[in-house]
N, C-alpha and C. Protein backbone atom coordinates (compact mmCIF):
# COMPACT_ATOMS: atom_id res chain seq x y z
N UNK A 1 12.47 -6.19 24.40
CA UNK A 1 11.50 -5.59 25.28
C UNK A 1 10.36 -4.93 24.49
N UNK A 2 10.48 -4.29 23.24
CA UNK A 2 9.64 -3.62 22.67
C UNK A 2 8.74 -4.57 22.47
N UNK A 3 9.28 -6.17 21.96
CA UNK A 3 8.27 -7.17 21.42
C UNK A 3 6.90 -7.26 22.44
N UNK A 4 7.18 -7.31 23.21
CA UNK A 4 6.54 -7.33 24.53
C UNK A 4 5.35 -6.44 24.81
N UNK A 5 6.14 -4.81 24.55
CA UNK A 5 4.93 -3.68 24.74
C UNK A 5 4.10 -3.85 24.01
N UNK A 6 4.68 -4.27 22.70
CA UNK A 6 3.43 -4.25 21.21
C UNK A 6 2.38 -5.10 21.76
N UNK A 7 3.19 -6.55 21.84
CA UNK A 7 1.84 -7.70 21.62
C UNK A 7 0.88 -7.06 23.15
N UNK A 8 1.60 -6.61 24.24
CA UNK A 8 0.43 -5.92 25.31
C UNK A 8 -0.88 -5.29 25.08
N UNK A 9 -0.21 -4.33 23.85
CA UNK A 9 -0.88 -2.89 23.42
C UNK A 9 -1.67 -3.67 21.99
N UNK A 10 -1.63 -4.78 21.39
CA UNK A 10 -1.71 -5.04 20.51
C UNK A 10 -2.95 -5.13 19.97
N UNK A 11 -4.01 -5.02 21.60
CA UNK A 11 -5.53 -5.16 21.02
C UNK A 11 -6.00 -3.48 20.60
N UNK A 12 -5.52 -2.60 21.02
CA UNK A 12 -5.46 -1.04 20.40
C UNK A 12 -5.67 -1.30 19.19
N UNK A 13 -4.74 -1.46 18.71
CA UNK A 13 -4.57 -1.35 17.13
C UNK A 13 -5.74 -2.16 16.65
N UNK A 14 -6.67 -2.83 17.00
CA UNK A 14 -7.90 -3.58 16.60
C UNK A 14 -9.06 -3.35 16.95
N UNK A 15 -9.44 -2.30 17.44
CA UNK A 15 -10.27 -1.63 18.10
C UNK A 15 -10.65 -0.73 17.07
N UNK A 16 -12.22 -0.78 16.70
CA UNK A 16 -12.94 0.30 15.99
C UNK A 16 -12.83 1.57 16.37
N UNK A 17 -13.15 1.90 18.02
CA UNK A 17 -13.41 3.59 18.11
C UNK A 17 -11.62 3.82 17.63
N UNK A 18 -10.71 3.19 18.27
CA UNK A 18 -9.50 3.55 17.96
C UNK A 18 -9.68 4.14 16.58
N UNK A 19 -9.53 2.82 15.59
CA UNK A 19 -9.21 3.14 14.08
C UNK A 19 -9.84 4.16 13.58
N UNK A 20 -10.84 4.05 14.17
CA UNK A 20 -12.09 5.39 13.63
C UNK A 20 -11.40 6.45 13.91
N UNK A 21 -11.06 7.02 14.69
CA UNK A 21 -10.02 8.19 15.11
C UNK A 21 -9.36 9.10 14.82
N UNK A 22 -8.29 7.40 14.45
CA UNK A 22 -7.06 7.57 13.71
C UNK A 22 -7.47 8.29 12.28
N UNK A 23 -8.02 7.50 11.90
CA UNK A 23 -8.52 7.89 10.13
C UNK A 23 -9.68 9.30 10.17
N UNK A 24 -10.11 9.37 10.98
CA UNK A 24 -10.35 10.50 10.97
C UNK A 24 -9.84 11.86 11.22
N UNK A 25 -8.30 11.60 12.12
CA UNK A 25 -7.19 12.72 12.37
C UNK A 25 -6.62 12.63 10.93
N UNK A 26 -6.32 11.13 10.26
CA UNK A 26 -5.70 11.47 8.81
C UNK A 26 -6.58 12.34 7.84
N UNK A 27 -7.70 11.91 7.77
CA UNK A 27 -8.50 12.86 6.66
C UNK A 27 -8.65 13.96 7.07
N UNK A 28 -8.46 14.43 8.48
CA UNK A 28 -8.44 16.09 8.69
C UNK A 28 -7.05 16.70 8.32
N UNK A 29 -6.03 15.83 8.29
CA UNK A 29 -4.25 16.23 7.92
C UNK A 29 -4.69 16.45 6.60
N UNK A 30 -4.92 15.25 5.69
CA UNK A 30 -5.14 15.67 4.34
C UNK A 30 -5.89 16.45 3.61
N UNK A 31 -6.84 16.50 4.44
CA UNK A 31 -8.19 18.15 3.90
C UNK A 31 -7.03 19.22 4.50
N UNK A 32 -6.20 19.09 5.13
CA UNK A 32 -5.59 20.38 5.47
C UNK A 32 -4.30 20.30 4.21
N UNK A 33 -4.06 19.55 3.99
CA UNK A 33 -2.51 19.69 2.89
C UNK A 33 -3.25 19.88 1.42
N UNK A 34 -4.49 19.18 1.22
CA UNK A 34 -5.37 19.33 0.18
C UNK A 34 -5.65 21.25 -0.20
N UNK A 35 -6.15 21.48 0.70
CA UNK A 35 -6.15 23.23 0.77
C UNK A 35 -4.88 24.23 0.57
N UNK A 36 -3.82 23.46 1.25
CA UNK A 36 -2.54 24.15 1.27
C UNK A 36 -2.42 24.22 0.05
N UNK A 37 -2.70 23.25 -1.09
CA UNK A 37 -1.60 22.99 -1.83
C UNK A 37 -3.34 23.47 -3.09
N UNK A 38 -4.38 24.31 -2.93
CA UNK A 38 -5.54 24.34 -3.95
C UNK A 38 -4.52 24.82 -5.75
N UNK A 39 -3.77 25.66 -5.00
CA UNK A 39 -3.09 26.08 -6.60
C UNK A 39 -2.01 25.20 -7.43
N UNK A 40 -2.16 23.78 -6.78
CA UNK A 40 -1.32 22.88 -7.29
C UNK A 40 -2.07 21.58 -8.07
N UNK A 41 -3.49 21.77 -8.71
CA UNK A 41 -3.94 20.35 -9.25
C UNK A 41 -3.43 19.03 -9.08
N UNK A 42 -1.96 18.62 -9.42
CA UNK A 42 -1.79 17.17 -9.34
C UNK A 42 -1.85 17.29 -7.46
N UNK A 43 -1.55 18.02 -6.85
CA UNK A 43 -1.43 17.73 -5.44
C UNK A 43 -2.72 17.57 -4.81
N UNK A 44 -3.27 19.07 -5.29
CA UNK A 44 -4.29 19.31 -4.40
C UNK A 44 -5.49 17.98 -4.52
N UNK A 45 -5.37 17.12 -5.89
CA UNK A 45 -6.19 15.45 -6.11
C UNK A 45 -5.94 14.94 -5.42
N UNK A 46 -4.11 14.63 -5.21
CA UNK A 46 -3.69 13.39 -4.83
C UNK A 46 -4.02 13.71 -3.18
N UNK A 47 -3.90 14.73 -2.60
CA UNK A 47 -4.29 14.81 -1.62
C UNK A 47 -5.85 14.83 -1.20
N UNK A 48 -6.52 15.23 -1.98
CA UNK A 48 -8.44 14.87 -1.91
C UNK A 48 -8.31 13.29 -2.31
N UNK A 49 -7.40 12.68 -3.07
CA UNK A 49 -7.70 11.31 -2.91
C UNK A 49 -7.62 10.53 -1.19
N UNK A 50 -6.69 11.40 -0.64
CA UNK A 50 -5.95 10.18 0.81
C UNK A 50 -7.24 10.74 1.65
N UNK A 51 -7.53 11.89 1.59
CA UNK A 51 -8.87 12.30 2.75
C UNK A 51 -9.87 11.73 2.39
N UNK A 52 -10.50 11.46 1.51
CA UNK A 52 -11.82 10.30 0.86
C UNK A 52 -11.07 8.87 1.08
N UNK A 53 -9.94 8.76 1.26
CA UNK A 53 -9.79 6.95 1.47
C UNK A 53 -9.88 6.95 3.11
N UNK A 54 -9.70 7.85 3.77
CA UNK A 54 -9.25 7.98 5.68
C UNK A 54 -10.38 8.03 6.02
N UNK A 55 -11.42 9.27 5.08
CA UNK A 55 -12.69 9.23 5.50
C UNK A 55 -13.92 8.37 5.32
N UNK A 56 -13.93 7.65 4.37
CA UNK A 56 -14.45 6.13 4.26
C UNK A 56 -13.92 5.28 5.33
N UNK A 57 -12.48 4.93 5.61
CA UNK A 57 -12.25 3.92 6.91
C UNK A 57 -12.43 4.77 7.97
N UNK A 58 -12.95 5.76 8.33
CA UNK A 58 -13.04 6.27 9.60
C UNK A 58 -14.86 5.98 9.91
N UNK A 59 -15.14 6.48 8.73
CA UNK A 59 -16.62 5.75 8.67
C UNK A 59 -17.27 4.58 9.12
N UNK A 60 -16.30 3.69 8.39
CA UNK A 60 -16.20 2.17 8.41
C UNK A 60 -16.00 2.18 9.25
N UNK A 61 -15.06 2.19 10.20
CA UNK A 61 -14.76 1.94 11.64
C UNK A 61 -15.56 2.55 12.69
N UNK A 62 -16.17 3.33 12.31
CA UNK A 62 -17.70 4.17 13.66
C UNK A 62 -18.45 2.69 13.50
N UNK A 63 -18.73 2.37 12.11
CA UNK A 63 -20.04 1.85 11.97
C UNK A 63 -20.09 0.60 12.88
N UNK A 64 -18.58 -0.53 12.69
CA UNK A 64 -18.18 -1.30 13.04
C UNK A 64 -18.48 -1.30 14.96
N UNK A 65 -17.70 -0.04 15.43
CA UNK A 65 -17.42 0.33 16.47
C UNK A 65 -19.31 -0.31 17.62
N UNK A 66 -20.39 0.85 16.41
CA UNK A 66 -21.78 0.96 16.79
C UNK A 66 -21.81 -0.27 17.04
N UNK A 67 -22.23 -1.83 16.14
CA UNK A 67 -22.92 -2.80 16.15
C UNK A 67 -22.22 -3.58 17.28
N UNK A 68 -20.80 -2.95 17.59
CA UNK A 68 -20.10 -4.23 19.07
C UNK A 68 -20.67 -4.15 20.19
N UNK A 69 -21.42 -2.62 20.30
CA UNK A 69 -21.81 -2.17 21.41
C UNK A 69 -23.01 -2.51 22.20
């Protein structure tokens, strides 16, 4: 039955404003764990790395989103 809901729901997951969103709720999680963690260098990177990769595809995906419209 699940197979079913997915392939329904399946054009979601392919949808610009969607993805845009999404990656933009991730790069706000990771600017938030990025801060948590300022007195930790290897963290506080590895976490400014995942918010600059979410926030580039959230980008990417507005831009995408604009030209369908």
């Amino acid at each position: 039955m699940t197979e079913s809901v997915d392939s329904r729901n399946m054009h979601m997951y392919h949808d610009p404003e969607t993805l845009s969103g999404y990656h933009f709720v991730k790069a706000e999680h990771f600017e938030r764990m990025k801060m948590a963690n300022a007195n930790n260098p290897a963290l506080y990177y590895q976490y400014a790395e995942q918010e600059y990769c979410h926030k580039a595809l959230a980008h990417r995906y507005k831009g995408m989103a604009g030209w369908m419209h």
